[in-house]
N, C-alpha and C. Protein backbone atom coordinates (compact mmCIF):
# COMPACT_ATOMS: atom_id res chain seq x y z
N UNK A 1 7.69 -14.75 54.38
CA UNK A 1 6.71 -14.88 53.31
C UNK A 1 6.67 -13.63 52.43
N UNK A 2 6.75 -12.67 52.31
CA UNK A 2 6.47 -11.23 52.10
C UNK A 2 8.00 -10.88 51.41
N UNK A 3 9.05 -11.48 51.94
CA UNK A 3 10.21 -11.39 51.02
C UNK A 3 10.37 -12.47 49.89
N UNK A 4 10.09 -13.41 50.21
CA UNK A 4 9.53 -13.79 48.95
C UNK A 4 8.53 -13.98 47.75
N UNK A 5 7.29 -13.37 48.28
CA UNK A 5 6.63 -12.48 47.05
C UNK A 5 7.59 -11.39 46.57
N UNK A 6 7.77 -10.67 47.01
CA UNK A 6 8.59 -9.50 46.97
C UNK A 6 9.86 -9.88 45.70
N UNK A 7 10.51 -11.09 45.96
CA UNK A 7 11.66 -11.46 45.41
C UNK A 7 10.57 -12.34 43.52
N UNK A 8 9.28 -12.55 43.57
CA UNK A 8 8.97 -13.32 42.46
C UNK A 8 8.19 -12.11 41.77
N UNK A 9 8.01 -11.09 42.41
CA UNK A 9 7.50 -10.12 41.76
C UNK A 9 8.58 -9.10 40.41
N UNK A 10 10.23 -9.23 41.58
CA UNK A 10 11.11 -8.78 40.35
C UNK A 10 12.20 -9.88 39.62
N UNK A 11 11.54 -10.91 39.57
CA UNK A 11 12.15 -11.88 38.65
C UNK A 11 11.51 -12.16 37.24
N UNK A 12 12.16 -11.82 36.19
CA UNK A 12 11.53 -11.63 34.90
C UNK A 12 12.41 -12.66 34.00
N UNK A 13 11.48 -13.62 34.03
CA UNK A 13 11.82 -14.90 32.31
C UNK A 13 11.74 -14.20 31.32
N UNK A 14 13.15 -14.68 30.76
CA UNK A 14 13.21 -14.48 29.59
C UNK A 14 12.97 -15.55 28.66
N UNK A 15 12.55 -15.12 27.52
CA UNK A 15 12.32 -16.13 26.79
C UNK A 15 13.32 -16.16 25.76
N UNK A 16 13.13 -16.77 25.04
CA UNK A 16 14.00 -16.97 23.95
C UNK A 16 13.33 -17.66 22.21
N UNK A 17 13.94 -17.72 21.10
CA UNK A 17 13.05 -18.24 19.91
C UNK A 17 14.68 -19.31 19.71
N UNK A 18 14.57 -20.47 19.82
CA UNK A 18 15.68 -21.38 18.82
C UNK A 18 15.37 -21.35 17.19
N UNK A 19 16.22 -21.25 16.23
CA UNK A 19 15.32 -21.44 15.18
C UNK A 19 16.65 -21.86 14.16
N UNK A 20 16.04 -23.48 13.62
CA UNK A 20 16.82 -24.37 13.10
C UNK A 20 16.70 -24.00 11.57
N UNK A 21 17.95 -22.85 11.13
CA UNK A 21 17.96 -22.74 9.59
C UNK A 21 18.36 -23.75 8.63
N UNK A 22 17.64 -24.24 7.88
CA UNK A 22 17.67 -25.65 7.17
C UNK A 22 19.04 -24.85 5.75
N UNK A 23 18.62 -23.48 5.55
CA UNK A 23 18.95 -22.78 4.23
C UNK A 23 20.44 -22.91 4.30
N UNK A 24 21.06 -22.33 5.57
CA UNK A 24 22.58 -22.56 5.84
C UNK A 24 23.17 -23.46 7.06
N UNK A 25 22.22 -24.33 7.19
CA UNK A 25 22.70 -25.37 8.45
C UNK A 25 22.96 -24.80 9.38
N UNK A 26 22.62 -24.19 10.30
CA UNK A 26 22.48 -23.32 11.69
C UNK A 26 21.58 -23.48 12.50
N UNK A 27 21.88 -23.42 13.42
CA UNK A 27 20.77 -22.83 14.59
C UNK A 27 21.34 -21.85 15.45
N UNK A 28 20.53 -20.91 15.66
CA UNK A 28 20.38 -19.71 16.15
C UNK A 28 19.33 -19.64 17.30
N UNK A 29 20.05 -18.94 17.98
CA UNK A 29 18.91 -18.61 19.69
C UNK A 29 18.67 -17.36 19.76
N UNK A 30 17.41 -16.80 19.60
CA UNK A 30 17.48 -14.92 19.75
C UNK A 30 16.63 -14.91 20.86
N UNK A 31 16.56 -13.70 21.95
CA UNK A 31 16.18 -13.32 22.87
C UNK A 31 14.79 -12.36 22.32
N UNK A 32 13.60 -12.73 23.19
CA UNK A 32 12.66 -11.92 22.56
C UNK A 32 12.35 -10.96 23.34
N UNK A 33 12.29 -9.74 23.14
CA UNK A 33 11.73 -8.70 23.31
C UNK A 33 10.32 -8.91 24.34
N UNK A 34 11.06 -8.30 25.78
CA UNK A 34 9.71 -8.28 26.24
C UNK A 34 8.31 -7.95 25.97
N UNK A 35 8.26 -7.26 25.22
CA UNK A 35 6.58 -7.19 24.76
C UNK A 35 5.99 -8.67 23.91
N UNK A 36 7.09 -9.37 23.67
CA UNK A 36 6.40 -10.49 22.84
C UNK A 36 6.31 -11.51 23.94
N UNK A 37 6.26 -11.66 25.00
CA UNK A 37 6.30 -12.51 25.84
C UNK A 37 4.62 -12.99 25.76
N UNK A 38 4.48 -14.02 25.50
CA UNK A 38 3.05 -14.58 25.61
C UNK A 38 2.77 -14.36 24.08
N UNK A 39 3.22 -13.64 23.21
CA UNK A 39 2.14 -13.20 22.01
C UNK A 39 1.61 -14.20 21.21
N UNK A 40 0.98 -14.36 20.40
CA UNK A 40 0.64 -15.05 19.62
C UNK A 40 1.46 -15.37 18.74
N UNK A 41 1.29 -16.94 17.63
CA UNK A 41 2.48 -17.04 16.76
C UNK A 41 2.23 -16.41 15.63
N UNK A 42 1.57 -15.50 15.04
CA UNK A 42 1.91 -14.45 14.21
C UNK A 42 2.70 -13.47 14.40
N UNK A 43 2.60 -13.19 15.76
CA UNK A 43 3.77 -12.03 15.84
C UNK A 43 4.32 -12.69 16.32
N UNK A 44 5.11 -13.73 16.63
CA UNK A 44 6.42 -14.12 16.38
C UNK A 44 6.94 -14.53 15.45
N UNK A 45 5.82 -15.19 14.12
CA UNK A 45 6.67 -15.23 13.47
C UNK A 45 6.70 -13.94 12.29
N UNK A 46 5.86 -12.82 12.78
CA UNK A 46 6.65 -11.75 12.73
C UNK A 46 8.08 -11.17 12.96
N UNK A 47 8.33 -11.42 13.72
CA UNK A 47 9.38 -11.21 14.82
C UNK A 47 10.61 -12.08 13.78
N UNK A 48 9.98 -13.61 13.55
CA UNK A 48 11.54 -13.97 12.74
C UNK A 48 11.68 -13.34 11.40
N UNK A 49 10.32 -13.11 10.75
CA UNK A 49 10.96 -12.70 9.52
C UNK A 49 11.82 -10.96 9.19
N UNK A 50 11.12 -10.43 10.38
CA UNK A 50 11.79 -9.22 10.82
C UNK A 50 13.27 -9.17 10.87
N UNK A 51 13.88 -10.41 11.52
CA UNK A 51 14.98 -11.06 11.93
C UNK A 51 16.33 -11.58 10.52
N UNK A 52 14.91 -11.60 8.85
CA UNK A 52 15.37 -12.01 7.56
C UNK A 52 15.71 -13.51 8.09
N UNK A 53 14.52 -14.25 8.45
CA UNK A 53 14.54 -15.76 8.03
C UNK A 53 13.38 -15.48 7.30
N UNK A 54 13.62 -16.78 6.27
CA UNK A 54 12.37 -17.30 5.72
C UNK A 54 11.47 -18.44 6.21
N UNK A 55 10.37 -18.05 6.16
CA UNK A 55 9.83 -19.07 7.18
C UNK A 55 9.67 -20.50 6.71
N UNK A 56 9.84 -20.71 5.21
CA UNK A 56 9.81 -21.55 4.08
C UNK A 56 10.64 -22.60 4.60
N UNK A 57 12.21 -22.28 5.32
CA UNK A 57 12.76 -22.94 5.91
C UNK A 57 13.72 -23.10 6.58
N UNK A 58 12.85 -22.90 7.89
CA UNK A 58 13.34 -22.94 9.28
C UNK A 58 12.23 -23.75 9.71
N UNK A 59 12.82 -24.48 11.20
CA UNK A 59 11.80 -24.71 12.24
C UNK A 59 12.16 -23.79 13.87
N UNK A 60 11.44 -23.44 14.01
CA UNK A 60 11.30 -22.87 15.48
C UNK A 60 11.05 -23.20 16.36
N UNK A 61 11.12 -22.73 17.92
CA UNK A 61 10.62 -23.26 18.58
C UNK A 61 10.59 -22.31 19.72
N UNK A 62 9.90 -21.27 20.74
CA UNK A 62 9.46 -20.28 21.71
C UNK A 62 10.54 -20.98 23.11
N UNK A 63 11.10 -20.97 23.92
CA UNK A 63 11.17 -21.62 25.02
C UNK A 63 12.23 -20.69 26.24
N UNK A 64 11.75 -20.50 27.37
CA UNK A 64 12.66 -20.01 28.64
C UNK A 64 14.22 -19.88 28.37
């Protein structure tokens, strides 16, 4: 029991942002930065325009 707490304590999800560029027909998968894990969707979509998408048109989507 105790090795497996032990083992879920250093297992860290990553997340990821998919984000379907309509502008040049793409989709793109970026890895987010652990501090954004959980954040709110302003700062992520901080995070894409940081990235130089426009948010005008893309769709996104947060996921493991």
């Amino acid at each position: 029991m105790v090795c497996i707490q032990r083992l879920l304590l250093h297992t860290r999800i990553i997340m990821k942002i998919t984000i379907l560029n309509f502008e040049v027909a793409e989709v793109d998968t970026l890895e987010l930065p652990a501090e954004l894990n959980g954040a709110q969707i302003e700062a992520l979509e901080g995070f894409i325009i940081g990235k130089g998408y426009s948010l005008g048109s893309i769709e996104w989507m947060q996921h493991e």
